[in-house]
N, C-alpha and C. Protein backbone atom coordinates (compact mmCIF):
# COMPACT_ATOMS: atom_id res chain seq x y z
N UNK A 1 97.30 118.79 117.21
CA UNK A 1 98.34 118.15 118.00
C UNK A 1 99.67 118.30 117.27
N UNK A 2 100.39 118.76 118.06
CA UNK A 2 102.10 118.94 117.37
C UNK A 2 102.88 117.28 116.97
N UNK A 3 103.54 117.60 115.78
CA UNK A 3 104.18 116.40 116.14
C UNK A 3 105.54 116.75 116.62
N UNK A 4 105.73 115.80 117.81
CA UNK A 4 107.07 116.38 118.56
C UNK A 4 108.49 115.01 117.82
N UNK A 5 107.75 113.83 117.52
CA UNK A 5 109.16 112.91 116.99
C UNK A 5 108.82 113.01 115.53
N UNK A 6 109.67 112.44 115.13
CA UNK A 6 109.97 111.94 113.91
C UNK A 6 108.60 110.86 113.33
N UNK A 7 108.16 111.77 111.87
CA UNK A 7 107.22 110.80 111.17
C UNK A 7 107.16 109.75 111.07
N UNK A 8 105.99 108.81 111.17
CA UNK A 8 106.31 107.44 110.19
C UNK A 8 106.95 107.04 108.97
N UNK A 9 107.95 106.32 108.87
CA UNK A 9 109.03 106.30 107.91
C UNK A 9 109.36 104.91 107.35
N UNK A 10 109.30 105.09 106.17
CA UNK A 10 109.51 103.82 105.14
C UNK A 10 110.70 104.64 104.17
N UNK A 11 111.53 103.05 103.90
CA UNK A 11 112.55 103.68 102.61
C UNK A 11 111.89 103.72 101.65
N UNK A 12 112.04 104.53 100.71
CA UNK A 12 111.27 104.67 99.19
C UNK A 12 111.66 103.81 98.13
N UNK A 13 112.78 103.29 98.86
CA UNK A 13 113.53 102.14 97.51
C UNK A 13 113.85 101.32 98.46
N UNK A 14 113.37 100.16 97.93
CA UNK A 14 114.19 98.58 98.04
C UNK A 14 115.59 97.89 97.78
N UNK A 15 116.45 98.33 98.31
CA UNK A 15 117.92 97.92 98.27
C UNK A 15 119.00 97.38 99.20
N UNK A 16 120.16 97.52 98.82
CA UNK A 16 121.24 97.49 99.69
C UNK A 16 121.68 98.19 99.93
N UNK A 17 122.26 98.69 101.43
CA UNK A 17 122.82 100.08 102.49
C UNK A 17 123.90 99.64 101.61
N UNK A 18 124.73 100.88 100.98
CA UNK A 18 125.89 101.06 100.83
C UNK A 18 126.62 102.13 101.77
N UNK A 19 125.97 102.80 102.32
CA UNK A 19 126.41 103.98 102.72
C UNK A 19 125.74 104.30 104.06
N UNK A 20 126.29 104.55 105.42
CA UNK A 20 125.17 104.48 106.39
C UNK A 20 125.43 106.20 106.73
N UNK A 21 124.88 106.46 107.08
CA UNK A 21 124.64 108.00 108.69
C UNK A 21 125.80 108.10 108.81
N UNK A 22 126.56 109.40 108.41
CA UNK A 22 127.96 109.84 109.20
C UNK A 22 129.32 108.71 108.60
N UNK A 23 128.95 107.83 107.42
CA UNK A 23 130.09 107.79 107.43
C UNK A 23 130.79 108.41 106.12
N UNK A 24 131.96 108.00 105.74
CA UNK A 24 132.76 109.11 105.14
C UNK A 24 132.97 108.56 104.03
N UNK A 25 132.69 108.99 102.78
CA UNK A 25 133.11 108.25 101.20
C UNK A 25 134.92 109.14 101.07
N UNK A 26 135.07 108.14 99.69
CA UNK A 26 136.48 107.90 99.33
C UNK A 26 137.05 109.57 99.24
N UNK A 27 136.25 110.33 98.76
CA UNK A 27 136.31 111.78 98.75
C UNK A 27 136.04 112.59 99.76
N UNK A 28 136.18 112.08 101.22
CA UNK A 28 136.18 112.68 102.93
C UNK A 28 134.81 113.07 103.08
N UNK A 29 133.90 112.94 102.33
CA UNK A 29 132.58 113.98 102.65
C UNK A 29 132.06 112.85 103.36
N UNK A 30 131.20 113.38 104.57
CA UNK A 30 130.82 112.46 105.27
C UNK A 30 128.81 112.39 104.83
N UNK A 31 128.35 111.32 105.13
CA UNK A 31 126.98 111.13 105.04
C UNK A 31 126.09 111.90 105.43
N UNK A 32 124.99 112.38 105.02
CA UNK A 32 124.24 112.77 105.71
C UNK A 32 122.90 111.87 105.61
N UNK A 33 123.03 110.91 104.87
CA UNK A 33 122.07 110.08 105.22
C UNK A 33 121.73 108.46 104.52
N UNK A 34 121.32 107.54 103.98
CA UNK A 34 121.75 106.78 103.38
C UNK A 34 121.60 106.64 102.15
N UNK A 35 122.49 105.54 101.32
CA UNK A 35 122.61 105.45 100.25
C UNK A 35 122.47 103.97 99.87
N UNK A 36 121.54 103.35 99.23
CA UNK A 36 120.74 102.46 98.83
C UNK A 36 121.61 102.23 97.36
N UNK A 37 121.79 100.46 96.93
CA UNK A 37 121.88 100.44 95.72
C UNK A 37 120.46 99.27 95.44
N UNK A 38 119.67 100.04 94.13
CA UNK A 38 118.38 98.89 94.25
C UNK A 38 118.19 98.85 92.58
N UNK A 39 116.96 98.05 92.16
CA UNK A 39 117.06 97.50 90.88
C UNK A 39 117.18 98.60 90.24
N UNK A 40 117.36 98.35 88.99
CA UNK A 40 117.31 99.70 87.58
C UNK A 40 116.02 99.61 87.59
N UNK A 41 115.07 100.97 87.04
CA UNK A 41 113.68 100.92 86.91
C UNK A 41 112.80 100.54 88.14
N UNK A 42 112.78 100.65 89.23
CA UNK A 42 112.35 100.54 90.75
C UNK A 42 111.61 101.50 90.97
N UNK A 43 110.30 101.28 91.48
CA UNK A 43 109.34 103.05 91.38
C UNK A 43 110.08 103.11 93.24
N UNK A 44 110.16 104.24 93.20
CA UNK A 44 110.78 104.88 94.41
C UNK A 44 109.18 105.55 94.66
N UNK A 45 109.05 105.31 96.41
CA UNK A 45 107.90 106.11 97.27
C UNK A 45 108.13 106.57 97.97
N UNK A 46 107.03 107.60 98.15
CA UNK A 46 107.19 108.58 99.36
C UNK A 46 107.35 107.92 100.53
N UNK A 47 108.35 108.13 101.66
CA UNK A 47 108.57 107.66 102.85
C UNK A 47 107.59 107.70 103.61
N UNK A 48 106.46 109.04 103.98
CA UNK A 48 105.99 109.29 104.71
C UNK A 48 104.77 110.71 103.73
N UNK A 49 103.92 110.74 104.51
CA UNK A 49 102.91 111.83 104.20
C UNK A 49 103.76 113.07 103.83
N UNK A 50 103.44 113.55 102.94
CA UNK A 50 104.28 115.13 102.93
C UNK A 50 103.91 116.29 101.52
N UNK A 51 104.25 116.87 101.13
CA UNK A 51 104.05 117.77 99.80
C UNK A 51 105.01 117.90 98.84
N UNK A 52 105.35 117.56 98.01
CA UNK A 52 106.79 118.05 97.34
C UNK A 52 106.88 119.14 97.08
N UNK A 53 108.13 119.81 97.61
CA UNK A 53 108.33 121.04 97.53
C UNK A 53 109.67 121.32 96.47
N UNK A 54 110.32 119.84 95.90
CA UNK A 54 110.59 120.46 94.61
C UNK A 54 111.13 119.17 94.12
N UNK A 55 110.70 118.85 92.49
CA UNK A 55 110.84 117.66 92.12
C UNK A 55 111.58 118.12 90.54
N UNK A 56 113.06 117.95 90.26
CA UNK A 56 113.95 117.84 89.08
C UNK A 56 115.10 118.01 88.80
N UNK A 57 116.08 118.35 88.08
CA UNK A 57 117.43 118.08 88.30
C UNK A 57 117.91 118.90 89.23
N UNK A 58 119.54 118.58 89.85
CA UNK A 58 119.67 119.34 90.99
C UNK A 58 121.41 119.05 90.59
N UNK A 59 121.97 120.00 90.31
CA UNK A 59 123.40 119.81 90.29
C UNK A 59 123.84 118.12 89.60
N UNK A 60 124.96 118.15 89.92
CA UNK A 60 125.16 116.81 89.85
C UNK A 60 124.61 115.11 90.37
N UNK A 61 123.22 115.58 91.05
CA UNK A 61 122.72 114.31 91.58
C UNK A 61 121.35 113.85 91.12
N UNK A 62 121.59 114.29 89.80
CA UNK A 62 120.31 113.73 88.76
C UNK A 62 118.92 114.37 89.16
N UNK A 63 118.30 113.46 89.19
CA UNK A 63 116.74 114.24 89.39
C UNK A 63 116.48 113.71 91.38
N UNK A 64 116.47 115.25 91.86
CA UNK A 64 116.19 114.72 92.76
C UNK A 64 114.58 115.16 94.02
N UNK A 65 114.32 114.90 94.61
CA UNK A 65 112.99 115.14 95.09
C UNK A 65 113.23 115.86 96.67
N UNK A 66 112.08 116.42 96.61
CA UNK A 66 112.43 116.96 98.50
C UNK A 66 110.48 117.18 98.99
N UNK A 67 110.42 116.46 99.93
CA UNK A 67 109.08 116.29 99.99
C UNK A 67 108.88 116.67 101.76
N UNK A 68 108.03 117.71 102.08
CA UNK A 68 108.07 118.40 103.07
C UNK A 68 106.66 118.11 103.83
N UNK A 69 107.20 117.42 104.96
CA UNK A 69 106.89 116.33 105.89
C UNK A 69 105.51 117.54 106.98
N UNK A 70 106.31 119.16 107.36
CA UNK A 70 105.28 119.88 107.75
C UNK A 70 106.22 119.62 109.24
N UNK A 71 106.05 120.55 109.93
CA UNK A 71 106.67 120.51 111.44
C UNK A 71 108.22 120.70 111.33
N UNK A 72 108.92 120.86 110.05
CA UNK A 72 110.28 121.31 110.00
C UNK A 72 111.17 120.50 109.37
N UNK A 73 110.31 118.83 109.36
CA UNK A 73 110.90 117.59 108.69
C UNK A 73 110.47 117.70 107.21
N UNK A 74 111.63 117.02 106.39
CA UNK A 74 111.88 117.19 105.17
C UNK A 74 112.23 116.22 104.67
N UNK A 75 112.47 115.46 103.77
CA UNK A 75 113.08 113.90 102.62
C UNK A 75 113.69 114.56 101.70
N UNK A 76 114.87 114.52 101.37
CA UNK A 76 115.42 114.77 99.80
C UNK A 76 116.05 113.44 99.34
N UNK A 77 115.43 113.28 98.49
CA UNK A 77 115.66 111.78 97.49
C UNK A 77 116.67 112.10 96.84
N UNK A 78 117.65 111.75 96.45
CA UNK A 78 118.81 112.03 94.91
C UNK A 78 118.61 110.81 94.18
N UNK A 79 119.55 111.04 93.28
CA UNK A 79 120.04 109.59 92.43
C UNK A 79 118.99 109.04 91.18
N UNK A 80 117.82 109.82 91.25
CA UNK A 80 116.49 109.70 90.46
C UNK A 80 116.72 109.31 89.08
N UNK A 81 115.97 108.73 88.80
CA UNK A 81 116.25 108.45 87.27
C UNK A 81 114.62 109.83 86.53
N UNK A 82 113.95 109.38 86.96
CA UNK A 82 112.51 110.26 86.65
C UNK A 82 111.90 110.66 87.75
N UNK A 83 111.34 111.56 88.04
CA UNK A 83 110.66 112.06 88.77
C UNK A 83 109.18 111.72 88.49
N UNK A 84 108.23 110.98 88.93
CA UNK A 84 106.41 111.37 88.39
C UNK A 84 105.96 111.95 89.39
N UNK A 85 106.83 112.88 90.47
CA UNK A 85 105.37 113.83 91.47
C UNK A 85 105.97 115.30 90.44
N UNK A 86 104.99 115.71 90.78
CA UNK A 86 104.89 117.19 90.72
C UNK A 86 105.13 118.11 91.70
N UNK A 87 105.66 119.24 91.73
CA UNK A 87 105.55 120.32 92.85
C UNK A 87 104.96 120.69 93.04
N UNK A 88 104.15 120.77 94.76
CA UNK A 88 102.54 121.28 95.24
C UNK A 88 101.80 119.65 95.35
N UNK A 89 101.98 118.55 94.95
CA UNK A 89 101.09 117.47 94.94
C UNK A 89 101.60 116.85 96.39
N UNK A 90 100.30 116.41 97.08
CA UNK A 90 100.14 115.93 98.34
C UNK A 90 100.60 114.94 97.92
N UNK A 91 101.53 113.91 98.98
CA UNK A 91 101.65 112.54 98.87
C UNK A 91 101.30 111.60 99.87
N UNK A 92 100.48 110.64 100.31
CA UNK A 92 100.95 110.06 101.32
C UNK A 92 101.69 108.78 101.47
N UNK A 93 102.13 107.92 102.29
CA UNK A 93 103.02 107.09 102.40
C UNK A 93 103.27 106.31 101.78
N UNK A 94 103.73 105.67 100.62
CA UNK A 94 103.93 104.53 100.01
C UNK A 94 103.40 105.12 98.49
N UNK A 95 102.83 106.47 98.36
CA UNK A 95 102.68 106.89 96.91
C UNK A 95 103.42 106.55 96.28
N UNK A 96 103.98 106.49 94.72
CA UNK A 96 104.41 106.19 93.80
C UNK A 96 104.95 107.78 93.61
N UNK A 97 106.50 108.04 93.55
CA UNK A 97 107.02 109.32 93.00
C UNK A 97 108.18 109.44 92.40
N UNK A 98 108.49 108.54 92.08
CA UNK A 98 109.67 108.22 91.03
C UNK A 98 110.03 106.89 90.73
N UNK A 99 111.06 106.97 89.33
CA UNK A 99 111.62 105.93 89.20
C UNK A 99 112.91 105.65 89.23
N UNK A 100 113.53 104.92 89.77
CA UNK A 100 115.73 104.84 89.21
C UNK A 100 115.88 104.39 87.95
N UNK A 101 117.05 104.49 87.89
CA UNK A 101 117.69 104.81 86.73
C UNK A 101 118.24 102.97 86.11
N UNK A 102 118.48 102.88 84.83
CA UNK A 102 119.27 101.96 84.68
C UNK A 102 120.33 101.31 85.06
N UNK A 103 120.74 100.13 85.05
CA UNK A 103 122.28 99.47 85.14
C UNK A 103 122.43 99.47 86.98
N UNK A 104 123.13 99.92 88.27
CA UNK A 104 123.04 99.75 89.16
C UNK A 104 122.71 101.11 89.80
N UNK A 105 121.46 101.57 89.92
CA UNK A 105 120.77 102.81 90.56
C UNK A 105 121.21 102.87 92.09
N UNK A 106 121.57 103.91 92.39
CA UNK A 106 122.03 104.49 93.49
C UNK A 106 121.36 105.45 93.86
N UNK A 107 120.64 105.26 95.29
CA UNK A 107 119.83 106.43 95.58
C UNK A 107 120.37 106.48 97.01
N UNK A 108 120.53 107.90 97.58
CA UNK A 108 120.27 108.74 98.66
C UNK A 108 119.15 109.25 99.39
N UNK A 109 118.99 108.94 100.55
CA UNK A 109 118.32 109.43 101.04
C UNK A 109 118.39 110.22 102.72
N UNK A 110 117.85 111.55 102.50
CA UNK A 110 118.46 112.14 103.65
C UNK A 110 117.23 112.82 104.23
N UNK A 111 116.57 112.38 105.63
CA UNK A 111 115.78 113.00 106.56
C UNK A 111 116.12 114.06 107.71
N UNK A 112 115.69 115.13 107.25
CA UNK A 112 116.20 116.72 108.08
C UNK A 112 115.16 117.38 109.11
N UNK A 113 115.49 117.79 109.99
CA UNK A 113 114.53 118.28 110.96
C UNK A 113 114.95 119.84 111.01
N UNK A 114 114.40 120.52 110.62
CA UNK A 114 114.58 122.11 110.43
C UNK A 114 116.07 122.23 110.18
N UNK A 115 116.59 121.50 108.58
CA UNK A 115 117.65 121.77 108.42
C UNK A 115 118.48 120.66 108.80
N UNK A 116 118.88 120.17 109.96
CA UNK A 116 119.71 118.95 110.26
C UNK A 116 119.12 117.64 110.26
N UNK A 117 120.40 116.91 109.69
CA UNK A 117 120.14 115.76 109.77
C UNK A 117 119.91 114.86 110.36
N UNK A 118 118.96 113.95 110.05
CA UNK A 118 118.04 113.11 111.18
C UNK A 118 118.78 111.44 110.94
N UNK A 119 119.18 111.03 111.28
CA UNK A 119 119.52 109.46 111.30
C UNK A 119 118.09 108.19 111.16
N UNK A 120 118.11 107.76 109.86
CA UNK A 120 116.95 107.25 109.40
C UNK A 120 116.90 105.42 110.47
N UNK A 121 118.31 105.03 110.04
CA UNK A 121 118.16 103.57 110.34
C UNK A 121 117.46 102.88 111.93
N UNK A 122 117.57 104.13 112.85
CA UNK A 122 116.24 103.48 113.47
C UNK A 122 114.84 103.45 113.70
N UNK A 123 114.41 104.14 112.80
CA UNK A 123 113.26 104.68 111.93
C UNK A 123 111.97 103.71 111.40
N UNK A 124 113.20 103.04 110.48
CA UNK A 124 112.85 102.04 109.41
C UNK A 124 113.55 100.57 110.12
N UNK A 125 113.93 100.54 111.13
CA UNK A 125 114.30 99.14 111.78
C UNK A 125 115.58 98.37 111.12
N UNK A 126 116.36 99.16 110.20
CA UNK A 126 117.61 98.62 109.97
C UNK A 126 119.01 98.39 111.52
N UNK A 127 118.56 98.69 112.38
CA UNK A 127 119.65 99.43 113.39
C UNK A 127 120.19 97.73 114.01
């Protein structure tokens, strides 16, 4: 059976929306998805069933994760303090795959459907 909507979806971190869908930080770039501030040391989980298809540093946004949902949907986590999945390891929902970082951890999170961005907050029932 295809899946035609959007996976079952949980945030991986416990926090506060700083940042919602589409809107625009102090530097014009606009969202592509949200941005959570949650405790220092917080194990971050997989949103949903998926594979990681690549878990460690990434430019300027620390250690970050991208866990591939299958049907074209995708998760990329930023803001990571540690990574504990591996690349190739199955996850399913609520696994344990990272941790944040010290002092006030800021994480991103952005859900893509073959490439574009998917708007999480009615997903997860923030809306």
């Amino acid at each position: 059976m295809a899946l035609s909507g959007p996976p079952p979806y949980r945030l991986p971190v416990i926090g506060q929306l700083v940042t919602g869908m589409g809107e625009v930080n102090d530097g014009g770039v606009r969202s592509r998805g949200l941005t959570l501030v949650t405790q220092p040391g917080a194990q971050a989980v997989a949103p949903t069933a998926g594979r990681i298809a690549f878990a460690g540093p990434y430019r300027g946004y620390g250690q970050i994760l991208i866990i591939d949902h299958g049907q074209g949907w995708t998760t990329l986590i930023t803001g990571l303090h540690r990574v504990t999945a591996q690349v190739g390891d199955s996850v399913r929902q609520g696994d344990p795959v990272a941790i944040t970082g010290p002092g006030r951890p800021t994480i991103t999170i952005e859900l893509r459907r073959n490439g574009r961005p998917v708007d999480i907050v009615p997903l997860v029932g923030l809306g």
